[in-house]
C-alpha atoms as a PDB file:
ATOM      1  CA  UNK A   1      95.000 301.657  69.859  1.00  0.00           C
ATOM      2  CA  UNK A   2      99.026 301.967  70.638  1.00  0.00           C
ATOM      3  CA  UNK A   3      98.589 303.784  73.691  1.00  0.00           C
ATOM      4  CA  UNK A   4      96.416 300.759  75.317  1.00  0.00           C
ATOM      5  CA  UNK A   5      98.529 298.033  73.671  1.00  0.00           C
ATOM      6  CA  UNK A   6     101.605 299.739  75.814  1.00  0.00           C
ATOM      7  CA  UNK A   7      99.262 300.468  78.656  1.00  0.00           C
ATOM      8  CA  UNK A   8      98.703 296.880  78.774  1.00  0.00           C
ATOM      9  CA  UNK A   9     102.616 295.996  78.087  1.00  0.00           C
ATOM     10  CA  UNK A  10     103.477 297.887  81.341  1.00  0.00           C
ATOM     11  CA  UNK A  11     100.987 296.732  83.261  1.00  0.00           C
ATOM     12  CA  UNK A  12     101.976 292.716  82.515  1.00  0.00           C
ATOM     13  CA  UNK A  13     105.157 294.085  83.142  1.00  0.00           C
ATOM     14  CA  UNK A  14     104.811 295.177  86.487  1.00  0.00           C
ATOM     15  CA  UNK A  15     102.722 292.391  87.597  1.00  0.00           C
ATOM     16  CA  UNK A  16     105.612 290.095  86.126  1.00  0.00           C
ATOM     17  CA  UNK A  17     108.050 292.212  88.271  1.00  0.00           C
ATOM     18  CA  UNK A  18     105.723 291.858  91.592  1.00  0.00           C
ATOM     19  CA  UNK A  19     105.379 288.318  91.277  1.00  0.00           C
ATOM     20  CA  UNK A  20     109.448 287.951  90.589  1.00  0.00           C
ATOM     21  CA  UNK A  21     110.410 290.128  93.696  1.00  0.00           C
ATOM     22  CA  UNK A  22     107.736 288.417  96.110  1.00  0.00           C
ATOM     23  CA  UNK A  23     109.397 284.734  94.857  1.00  0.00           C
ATOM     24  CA  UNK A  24     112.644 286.081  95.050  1.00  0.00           C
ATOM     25  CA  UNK A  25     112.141 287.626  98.981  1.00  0.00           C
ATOM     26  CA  UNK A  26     110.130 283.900  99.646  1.00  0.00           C
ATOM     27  CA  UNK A  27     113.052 282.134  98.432  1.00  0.00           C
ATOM     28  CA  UNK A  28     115.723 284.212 100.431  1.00  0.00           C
ATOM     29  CA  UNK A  29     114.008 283.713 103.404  1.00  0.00           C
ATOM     30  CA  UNK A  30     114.356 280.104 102.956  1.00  0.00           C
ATOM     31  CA  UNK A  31     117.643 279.757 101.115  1.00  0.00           C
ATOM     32  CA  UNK A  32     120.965 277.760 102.075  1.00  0.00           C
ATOM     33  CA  UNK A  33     122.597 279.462 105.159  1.00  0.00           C
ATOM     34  CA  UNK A  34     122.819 278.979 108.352  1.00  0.00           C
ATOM     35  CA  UNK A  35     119.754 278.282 110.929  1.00  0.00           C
ATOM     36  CA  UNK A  36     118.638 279.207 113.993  1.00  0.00           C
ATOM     37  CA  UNK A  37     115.913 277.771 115.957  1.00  0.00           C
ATOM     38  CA  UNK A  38     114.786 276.128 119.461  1.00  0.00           C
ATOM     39  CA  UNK A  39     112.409 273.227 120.133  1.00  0.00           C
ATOM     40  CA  UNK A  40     109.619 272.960 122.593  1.00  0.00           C
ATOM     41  CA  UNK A  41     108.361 269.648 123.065  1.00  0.00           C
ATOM     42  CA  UNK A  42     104.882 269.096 124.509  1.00  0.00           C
ATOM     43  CA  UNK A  43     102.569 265.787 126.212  1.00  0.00           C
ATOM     44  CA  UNK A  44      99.893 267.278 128.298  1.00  0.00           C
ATOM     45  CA  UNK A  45      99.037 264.349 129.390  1.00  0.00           C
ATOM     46  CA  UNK A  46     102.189 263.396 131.106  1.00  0.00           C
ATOM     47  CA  UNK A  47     102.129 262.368 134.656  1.00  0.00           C
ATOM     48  CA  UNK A  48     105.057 261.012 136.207  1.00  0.00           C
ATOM     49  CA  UNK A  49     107.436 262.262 139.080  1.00  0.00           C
ATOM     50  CA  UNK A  50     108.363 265.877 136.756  1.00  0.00           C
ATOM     51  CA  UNK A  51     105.615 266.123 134.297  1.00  0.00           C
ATOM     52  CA  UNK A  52     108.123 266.645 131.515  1.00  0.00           C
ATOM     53  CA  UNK A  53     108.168 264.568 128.586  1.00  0.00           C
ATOM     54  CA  UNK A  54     111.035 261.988 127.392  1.00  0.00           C
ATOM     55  CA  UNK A  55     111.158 262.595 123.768  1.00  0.00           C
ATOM     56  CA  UNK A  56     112.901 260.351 121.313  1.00  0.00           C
ATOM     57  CA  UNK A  57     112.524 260.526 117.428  1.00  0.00           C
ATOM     58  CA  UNK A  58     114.219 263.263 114.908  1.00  0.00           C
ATOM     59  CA  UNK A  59     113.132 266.660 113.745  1.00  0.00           C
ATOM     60  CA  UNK A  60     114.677 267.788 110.081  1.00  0.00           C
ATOM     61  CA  UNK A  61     114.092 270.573 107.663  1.00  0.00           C
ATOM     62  CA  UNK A  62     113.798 269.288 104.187  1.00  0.00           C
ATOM     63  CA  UNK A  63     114.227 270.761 100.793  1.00  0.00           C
ATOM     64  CA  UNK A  64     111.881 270.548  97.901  1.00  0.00           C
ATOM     65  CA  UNK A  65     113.723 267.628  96.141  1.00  0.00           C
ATOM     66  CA  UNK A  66     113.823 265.312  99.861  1.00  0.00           C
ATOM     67  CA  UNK A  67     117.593 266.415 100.855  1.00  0.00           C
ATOM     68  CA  UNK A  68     116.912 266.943 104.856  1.00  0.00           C
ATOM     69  CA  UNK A  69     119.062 268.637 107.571  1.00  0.00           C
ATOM     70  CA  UNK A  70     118.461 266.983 111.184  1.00  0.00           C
ATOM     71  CA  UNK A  71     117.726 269.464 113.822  1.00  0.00           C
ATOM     72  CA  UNK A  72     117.629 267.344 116.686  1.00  0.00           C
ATOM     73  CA  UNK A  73     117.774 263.455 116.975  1.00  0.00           C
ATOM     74  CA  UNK A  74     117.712 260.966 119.942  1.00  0.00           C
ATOM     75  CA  UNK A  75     117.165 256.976 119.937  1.00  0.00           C
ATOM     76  CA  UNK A  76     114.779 255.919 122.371  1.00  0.00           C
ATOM     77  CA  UNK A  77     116.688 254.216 125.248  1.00  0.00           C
ATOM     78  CA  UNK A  78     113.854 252.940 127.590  1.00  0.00           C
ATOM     79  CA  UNK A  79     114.132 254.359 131.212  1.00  0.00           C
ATOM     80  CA  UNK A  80     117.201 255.935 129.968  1.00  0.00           C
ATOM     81  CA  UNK A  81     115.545 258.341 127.543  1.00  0.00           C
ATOM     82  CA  UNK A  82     116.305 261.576 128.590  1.00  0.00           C
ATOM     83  CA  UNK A  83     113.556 264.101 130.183  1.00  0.00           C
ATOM     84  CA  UNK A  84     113.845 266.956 127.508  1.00  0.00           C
ATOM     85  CA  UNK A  85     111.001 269.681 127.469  1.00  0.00           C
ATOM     86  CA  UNK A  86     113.123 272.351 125.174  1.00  0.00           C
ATOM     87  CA  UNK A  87     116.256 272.036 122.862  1.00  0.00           C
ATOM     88  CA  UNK A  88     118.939 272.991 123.323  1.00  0.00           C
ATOM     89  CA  UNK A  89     118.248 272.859 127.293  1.00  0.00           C
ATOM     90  CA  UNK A  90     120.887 275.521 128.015  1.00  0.00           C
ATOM     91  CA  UNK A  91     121.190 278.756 125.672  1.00  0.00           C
ATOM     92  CA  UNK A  92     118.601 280.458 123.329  1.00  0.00           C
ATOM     93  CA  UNK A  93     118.973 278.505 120.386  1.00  0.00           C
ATOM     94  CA  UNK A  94     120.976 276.076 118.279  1.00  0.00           C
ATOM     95  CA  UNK A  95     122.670 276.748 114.855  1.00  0.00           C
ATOM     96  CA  UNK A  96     122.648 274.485 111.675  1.00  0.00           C
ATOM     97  CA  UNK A  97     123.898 275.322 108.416  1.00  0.00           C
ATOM     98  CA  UNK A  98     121.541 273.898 105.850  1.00  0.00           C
ATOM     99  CA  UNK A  99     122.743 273.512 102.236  1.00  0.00           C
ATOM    100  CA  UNK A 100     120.008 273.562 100.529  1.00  0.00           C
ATOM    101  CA  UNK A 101     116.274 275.368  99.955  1.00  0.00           C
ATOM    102  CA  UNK A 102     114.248 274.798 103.187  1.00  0.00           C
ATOM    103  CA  UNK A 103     110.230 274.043 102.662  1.00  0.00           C
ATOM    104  CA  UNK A 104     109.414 271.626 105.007  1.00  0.00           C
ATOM    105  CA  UNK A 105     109.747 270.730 108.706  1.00  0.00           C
ATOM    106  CA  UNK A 106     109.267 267.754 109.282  1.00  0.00           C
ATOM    107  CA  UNK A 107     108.995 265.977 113.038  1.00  0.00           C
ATOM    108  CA  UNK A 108     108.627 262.471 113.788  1.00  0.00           C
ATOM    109  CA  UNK A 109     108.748 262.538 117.782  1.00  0.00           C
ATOM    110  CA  UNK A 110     107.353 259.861 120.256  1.00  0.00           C
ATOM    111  CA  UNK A 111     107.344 260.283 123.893  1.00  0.00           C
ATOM    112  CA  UNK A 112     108.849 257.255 126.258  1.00  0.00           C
ATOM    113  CA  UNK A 113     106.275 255.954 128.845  1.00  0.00           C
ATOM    114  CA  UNK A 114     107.836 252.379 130.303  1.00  0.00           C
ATOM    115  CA  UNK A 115     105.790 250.021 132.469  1.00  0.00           C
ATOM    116  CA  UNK A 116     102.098 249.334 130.859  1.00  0.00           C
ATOM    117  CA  UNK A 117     101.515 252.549 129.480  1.00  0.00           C
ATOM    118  CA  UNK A 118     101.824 252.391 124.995  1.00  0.00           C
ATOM    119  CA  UNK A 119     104.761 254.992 124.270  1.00  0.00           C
ATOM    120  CA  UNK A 120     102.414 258.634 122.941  1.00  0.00           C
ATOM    121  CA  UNK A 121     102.833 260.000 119.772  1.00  0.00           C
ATOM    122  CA  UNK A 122     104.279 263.688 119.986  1.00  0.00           C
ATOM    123  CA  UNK A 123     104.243 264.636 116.483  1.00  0.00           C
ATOM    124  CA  UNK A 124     104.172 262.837 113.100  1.00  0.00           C
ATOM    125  CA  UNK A 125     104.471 264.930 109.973  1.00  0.00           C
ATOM    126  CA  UNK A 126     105.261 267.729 107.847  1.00  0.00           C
ATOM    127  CA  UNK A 127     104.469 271.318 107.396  1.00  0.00           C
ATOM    128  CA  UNK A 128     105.480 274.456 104.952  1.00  0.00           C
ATOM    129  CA  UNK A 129     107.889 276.529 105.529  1.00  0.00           C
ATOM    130  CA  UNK A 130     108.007 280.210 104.887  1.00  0.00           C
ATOM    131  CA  UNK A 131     110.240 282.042 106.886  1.00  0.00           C
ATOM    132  CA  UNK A 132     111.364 282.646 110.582  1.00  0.00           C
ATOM    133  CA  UNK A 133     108.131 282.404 113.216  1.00  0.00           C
ATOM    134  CA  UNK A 134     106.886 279.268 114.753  1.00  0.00           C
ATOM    135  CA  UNK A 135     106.019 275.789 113.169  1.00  0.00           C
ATOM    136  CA  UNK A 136     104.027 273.344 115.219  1.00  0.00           C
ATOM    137  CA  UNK A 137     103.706 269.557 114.124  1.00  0.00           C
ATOM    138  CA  UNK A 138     101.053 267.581 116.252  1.00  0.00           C
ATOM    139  CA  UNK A 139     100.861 263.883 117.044  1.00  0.00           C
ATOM    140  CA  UNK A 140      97.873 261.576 118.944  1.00  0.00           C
ATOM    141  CA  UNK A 141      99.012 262.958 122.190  1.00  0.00           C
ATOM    142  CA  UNK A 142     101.220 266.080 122.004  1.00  0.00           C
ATOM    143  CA  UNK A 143     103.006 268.657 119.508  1.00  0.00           C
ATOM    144  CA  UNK A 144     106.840 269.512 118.909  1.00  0.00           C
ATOM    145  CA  UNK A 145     106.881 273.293 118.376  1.00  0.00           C
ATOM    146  CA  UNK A 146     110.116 274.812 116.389  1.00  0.00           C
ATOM    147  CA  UNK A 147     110.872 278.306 116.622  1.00  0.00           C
ATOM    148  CA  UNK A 148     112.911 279.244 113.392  1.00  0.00           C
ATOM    149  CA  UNK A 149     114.231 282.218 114.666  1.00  0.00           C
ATOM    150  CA  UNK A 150     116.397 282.710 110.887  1.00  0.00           C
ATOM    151  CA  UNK A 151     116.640 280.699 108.316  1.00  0.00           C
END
């Protein structure tokens, strides 16, 4: 009867221990530090002189508890919005330093069309984070795609 009683002890134990060291490497990946990524932006349906999108909105990572860190950011300024199919447009990557737990990207992007055409909807929303590798966030009418290339 001792012998399973301990066999059973151990084995707890070492799913306990399994479980611990698979939270602990999911929350390193995703801990405060600093952040490297890129951003692709995407509206396949857009047809003027370049057939590059305008993009205006924000991208963010956010931490469980709301606290975000902006990625990339731009007001929409009418004709003036600039065409932007990638960030950063020159170099590999940008760096942020984010101070807290990263779970979420978030992206609320639109895409500038003046004249009579409504303005399309790039992405709108949220998804998990676990790790470097790629994180698309759709909209109506396009996606915003951020590589995370360490975080």
């Amino acid at each position: 009867m001792r012998l399973t009683f301990m066999g059973r002890l151990a084995a707890t134990g070492s799913a306990v221990l399994l479980l611990l060291g698979g939270a602990a490497a999911s929350a390193q990946a995703a801990a405060p530090g600093p952040v490297m990524y890129s951003i692709e932006f995407s509206n396949p349906q857009e047809r003027d002189d370049n057939d590059l999108p305008e993009p205006y909105g924000r991208v963010w990572l956010q931490a469980p508890w709301g606290q975000e860190t902006a990625l990339w950011e731009h007001p929409d300024v009418g004709l003036y919005t600039p065409t932007l199919p990638r960030y950063p447009d020159s170099g590999l990557y940008e760096v942020r330093y984010a101070d807290h737990p990263v779970t979420e990207l978030c992206a609320f992007v639109n895409e500038d069309d003046t004249g009579i055409n409504d303005d399309d909807v790039l992405a709108a929303g949220c998804v998990p984070v676990v790790g470097p590798g790629e994180y698309t966030v759709t909209g109506e009418d396009g996606s915003v795609t951020v590589t995370l290339y360490d975080v």
